[in-house]
N, C-alpha and C. Protein backbone atom coordinates (compact mmCIF):
# COMPACT_ATOMS: atom_id res chain seq x y z
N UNK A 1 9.00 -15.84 -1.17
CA UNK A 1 8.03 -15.16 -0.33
C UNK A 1 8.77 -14.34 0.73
N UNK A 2 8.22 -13.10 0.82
CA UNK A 2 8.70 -12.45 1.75
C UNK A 2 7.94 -12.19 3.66
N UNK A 3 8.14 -12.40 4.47
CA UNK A 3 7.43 -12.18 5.44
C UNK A 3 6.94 -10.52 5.89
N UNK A 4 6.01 -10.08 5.63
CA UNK A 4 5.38 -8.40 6.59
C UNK A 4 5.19 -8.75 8.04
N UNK A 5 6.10 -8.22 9.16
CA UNK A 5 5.40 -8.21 10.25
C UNK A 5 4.64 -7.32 11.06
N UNK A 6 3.53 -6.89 10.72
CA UNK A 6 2.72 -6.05 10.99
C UNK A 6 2.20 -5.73 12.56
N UNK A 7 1.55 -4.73 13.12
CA UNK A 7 1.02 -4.50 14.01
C UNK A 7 0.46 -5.68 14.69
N UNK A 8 -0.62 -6.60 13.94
CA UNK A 8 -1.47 -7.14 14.21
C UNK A 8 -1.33 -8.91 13.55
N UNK A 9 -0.90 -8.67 12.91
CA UNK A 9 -0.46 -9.69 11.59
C UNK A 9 0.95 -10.11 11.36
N UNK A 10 1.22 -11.15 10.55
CA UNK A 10 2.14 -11.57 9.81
C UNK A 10 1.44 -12.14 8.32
N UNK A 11 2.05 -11.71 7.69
CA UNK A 11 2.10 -12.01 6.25
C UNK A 11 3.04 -12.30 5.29
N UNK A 12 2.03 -13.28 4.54
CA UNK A 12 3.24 -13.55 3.43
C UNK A 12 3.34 -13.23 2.20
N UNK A 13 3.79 -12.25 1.44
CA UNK A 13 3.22 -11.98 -0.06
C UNK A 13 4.76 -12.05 -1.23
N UNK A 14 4.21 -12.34 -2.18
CA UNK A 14 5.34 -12.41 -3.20
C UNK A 14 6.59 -11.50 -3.50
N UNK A 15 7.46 -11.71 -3.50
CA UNK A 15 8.62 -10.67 -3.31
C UNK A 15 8.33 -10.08 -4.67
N UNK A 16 8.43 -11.06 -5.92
CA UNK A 16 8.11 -10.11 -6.76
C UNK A 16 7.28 -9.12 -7.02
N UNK A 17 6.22 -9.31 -5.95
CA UNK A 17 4.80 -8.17 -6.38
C UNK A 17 5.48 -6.85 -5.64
N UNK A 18 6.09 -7.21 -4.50
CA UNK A 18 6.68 -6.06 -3.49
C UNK A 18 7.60 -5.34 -4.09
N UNK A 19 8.61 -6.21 -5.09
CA UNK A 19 9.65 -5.82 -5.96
C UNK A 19 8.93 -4.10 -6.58
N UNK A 20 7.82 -4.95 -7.57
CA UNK A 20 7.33 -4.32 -8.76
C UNK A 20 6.39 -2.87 -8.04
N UNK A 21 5.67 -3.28 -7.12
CA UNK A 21 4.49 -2.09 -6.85
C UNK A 21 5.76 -1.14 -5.46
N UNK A 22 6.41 -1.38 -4.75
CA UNK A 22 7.21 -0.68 -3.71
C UNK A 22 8.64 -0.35 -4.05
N UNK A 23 8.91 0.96 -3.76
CA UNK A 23 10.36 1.29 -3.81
C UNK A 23 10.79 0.96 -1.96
N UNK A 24 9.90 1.18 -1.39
CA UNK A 24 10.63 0.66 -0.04
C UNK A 24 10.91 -0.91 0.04
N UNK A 25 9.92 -1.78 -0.41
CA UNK A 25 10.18 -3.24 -0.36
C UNK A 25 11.85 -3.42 -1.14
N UNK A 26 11.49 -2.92 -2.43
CA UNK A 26 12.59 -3.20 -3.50
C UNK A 26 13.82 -2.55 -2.57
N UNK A 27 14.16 -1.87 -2.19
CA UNK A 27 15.09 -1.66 -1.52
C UNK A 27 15.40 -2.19 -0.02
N UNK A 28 14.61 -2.47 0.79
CA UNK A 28 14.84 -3.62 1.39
C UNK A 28 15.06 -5.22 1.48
N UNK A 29 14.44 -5.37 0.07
CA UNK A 29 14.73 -6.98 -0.22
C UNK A 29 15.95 -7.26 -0.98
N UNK A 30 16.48 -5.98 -1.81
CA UNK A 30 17.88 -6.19 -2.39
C UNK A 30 18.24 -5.49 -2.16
N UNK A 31 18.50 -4.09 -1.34
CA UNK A 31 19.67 -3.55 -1.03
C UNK A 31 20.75 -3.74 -0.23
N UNK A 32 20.76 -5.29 0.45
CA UNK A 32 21.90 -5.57 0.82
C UNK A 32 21.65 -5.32 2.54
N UNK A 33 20.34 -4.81 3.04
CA UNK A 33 19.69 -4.76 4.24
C UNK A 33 19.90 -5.90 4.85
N UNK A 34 19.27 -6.14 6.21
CA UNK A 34 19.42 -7.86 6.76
C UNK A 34 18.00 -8.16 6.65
N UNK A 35 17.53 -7.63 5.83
CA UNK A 35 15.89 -8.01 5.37
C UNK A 35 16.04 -8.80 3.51
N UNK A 36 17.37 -8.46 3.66
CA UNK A 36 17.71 -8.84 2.17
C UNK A 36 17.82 -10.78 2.30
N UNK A 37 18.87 -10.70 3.65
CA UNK A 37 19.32 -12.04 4.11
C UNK A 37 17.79 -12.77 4.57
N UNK A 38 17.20 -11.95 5.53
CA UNK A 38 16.03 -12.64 6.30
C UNK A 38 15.15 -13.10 5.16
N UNK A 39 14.73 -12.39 4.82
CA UNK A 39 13.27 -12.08 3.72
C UNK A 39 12.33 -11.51 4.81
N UNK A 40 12.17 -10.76 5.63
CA UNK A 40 11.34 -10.51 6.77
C UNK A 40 11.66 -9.07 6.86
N UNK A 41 10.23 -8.49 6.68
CA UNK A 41 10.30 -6.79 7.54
C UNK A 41 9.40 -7.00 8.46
N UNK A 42 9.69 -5.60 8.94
CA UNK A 42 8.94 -5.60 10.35
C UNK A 42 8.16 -4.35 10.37
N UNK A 43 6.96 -3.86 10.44
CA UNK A 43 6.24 -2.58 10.33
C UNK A 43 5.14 -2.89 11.04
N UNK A 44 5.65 -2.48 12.45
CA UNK A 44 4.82 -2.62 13.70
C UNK A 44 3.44 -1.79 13.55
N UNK A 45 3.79 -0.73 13.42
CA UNK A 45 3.08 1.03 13.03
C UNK A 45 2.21 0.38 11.93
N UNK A 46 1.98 -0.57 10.82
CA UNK A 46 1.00 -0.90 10.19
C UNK A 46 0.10 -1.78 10.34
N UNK A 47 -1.08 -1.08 10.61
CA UNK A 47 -2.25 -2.72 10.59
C UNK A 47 -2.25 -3.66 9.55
N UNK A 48 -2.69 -4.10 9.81
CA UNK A 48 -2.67 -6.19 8.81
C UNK A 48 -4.00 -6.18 8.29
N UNK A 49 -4.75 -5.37 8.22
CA UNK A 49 -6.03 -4.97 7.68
C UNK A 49 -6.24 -3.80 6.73
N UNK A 50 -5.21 -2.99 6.82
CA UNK A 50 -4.85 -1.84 6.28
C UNK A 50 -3.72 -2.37 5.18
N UNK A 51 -2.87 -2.93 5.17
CA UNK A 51 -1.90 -3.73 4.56
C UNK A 51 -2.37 -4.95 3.78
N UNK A 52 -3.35 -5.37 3.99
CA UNK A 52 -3.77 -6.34 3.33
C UNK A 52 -5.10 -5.24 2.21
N UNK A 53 -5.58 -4.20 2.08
CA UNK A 53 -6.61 -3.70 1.73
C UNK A 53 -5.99 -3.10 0.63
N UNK A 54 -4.12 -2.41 0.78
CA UNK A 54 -3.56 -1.83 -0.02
C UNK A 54 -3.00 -2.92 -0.72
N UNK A 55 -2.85 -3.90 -0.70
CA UNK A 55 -2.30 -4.93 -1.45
C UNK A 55 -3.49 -5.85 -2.31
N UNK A 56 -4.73 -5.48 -1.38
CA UNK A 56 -5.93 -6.40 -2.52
C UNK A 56 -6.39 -4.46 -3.59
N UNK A 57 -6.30 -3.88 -2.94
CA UNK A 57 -6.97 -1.86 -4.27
C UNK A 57 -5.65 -2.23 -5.19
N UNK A 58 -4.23 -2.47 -4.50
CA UNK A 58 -2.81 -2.14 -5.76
C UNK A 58 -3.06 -3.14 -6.99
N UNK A 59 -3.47 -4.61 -6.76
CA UNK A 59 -3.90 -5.39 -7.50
C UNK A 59 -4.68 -5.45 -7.98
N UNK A 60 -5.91 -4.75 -7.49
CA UNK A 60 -7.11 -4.93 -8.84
C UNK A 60 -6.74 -3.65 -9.49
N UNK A 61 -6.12 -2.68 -9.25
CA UNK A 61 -6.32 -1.25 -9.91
C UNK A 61 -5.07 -1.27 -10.88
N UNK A 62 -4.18 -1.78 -10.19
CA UNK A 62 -3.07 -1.65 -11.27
C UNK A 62 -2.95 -2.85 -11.93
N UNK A 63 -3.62 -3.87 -11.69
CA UNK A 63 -3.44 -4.71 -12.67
C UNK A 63 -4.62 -5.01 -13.67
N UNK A 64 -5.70 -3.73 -13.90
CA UNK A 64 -7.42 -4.01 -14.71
C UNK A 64 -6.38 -3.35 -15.44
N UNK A 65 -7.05 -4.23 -16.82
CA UNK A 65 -6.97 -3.45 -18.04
C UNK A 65 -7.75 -2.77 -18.16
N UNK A 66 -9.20 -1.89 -17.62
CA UNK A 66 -9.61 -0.74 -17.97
C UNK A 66 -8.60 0.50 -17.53
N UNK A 67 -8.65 0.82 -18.44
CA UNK A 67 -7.67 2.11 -18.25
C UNK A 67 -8.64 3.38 -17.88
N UNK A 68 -9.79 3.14 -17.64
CA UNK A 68 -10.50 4.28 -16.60
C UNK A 68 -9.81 4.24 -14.89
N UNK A 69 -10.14 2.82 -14.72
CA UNK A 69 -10.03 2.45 -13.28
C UNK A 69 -8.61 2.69 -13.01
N UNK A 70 -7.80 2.66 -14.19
CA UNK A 70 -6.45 3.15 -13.44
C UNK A 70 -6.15 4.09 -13.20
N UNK A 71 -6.78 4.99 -14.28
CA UNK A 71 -7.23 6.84 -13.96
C UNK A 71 -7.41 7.15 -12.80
N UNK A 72 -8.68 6.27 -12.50
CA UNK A 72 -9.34 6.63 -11.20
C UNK A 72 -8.50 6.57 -10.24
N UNK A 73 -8.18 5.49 -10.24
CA UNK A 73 -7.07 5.15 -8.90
C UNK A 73 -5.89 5.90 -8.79
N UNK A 74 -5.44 6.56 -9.58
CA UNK A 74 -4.44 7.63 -9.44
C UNK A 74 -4.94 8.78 -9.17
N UNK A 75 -5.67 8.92 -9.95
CA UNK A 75 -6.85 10.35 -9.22
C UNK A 75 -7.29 9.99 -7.57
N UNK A 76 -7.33 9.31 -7.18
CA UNK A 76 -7.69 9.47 -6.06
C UNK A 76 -7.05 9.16 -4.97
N UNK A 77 -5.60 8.72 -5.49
CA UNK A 77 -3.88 8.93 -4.43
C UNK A 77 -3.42 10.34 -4.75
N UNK A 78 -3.96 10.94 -5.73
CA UNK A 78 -3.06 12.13 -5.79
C UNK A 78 -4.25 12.85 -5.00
N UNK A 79 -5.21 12.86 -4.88
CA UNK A 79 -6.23 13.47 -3.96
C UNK A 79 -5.86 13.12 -2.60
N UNK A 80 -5.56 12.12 -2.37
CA UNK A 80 -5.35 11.34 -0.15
C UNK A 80 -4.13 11.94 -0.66
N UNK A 81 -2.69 12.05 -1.03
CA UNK A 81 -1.68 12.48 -1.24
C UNK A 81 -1.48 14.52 -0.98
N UNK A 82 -2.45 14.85 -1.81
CA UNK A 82 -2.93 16.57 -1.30
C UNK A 82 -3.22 16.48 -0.21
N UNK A 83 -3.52 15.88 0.68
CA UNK A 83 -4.13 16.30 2.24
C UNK A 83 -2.68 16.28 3.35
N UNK A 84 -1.97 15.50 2.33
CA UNK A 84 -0.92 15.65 3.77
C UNK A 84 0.16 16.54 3.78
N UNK A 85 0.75 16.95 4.96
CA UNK A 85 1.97 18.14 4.89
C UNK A 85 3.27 17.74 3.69
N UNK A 86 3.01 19.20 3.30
CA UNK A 86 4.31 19.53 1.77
C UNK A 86 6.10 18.65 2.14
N UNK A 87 6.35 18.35 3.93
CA UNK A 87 7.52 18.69 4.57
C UNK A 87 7.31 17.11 4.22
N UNK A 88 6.55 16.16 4.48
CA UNK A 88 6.16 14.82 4.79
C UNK A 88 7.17 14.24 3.55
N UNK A 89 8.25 13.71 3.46
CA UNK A 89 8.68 12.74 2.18
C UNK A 89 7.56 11.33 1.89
N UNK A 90 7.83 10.88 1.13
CA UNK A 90 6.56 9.94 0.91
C UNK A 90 7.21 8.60 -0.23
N UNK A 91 7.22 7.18 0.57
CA UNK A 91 7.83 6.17 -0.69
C UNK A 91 6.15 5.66 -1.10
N UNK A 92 6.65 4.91 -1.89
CA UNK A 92 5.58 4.55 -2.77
C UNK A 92 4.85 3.69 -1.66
N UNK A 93 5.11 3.02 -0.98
CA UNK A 93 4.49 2.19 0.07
C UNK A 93 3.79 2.80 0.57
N UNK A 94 4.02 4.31 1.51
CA UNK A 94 3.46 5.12 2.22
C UNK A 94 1.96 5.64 1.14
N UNK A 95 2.39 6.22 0.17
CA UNK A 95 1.13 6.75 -0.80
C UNK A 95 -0.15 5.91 -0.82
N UNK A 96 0.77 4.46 -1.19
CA UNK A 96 -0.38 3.03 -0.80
C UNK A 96 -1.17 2.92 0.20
N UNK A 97 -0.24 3.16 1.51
CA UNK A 97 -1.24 2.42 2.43
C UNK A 97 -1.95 4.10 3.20
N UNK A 98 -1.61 5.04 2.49
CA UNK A 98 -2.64 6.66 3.12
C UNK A 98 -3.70 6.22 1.84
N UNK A 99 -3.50 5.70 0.50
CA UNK A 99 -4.51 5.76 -0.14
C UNK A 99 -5.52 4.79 -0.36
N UNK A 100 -5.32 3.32 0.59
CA UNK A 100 -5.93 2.23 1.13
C UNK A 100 -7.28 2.82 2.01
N UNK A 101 -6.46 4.08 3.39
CA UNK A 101 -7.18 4.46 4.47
C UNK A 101 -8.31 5.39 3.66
N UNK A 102 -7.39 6.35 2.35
CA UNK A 102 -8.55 7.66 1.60
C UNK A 102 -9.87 6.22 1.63
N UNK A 103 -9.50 5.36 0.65
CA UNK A 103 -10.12 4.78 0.07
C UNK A 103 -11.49 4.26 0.95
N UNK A 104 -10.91 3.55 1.78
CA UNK A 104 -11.62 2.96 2.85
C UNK A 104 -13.20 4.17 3.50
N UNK A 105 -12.07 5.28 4.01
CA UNK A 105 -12.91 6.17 4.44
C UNK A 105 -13.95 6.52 3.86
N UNK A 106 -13.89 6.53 1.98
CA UNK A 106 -14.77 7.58 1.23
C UNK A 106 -16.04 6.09 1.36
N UNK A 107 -15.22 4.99 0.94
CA UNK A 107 -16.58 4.07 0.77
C UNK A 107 -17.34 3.88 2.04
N UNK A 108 -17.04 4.58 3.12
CA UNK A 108 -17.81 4.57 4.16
C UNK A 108 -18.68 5.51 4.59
N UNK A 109 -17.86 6.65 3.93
CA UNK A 109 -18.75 8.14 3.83
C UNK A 109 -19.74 7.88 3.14
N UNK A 110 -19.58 7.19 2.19
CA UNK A 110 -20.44 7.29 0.63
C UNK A 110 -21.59 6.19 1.20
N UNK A 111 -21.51 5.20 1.98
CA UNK A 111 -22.28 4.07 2.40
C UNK A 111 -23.06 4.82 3.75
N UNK A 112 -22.69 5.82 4.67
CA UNK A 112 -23.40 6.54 5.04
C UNK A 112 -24.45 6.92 4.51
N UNK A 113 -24.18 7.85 3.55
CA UNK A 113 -24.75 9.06 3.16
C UNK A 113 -25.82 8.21 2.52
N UNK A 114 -25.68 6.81 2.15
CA UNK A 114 -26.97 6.43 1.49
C UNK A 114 -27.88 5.64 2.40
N UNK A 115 -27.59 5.10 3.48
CA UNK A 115 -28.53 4.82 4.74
C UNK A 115 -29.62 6.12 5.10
């Protein structure tokens, strides 16, 4: 288990899941970092609500065998992904947790619009 120390939170989630879905985890847990030794990052700048939302969408979406919903879910990181500046580099973590917030936002727009 690896520790997230978040804004708001601490968490604990499987190194292997961090391994498999993050190029930033995977490179902090084995590149020889002192996050490699600890098992502990630190990502003040992320909420623990936001981090926990991209880690419950990465798991149901990438791990359904409907292969619509995985469509979908890429269709709609490469959509939150178009909105931000061309200059912005982007690890896979980052795409996650802007496409946690897309996500969040639309089901709130969409839960509006039907009140």
């Amino acid at each position: 288990m690896a520790e997230i120390f978040l804004s708001n939170a601490i968490v604990s989630v499987q190194e292997d899941w961090l391994y498999d879905n993050s190029d930033f985890f995977r490179v902090c847990l084995r590149g020889g970092w002192k996050e490699t030794i600890t098992k502990a990052v630190h990502l003040e700048h992320v909420d623990g609500q936001t981090f926990l939302l991209l880690v419950e969408v990465t798991e149901v979406m990438l791990g359904s065998p409907n292969i619509k919903a995985r469509r979908d879910y890429e269709k709609a990181s490469n959509e939150a992904i178009a909105l931000l500046p061309a200059f912005q580099p982007l690890t896979t973590f980052a795409r996650l947790v802007r496409l946690a917030d897309f996500r969040l936002m639309t089901d709130l727009y969409f839960f509006l619009r039907r009140a």
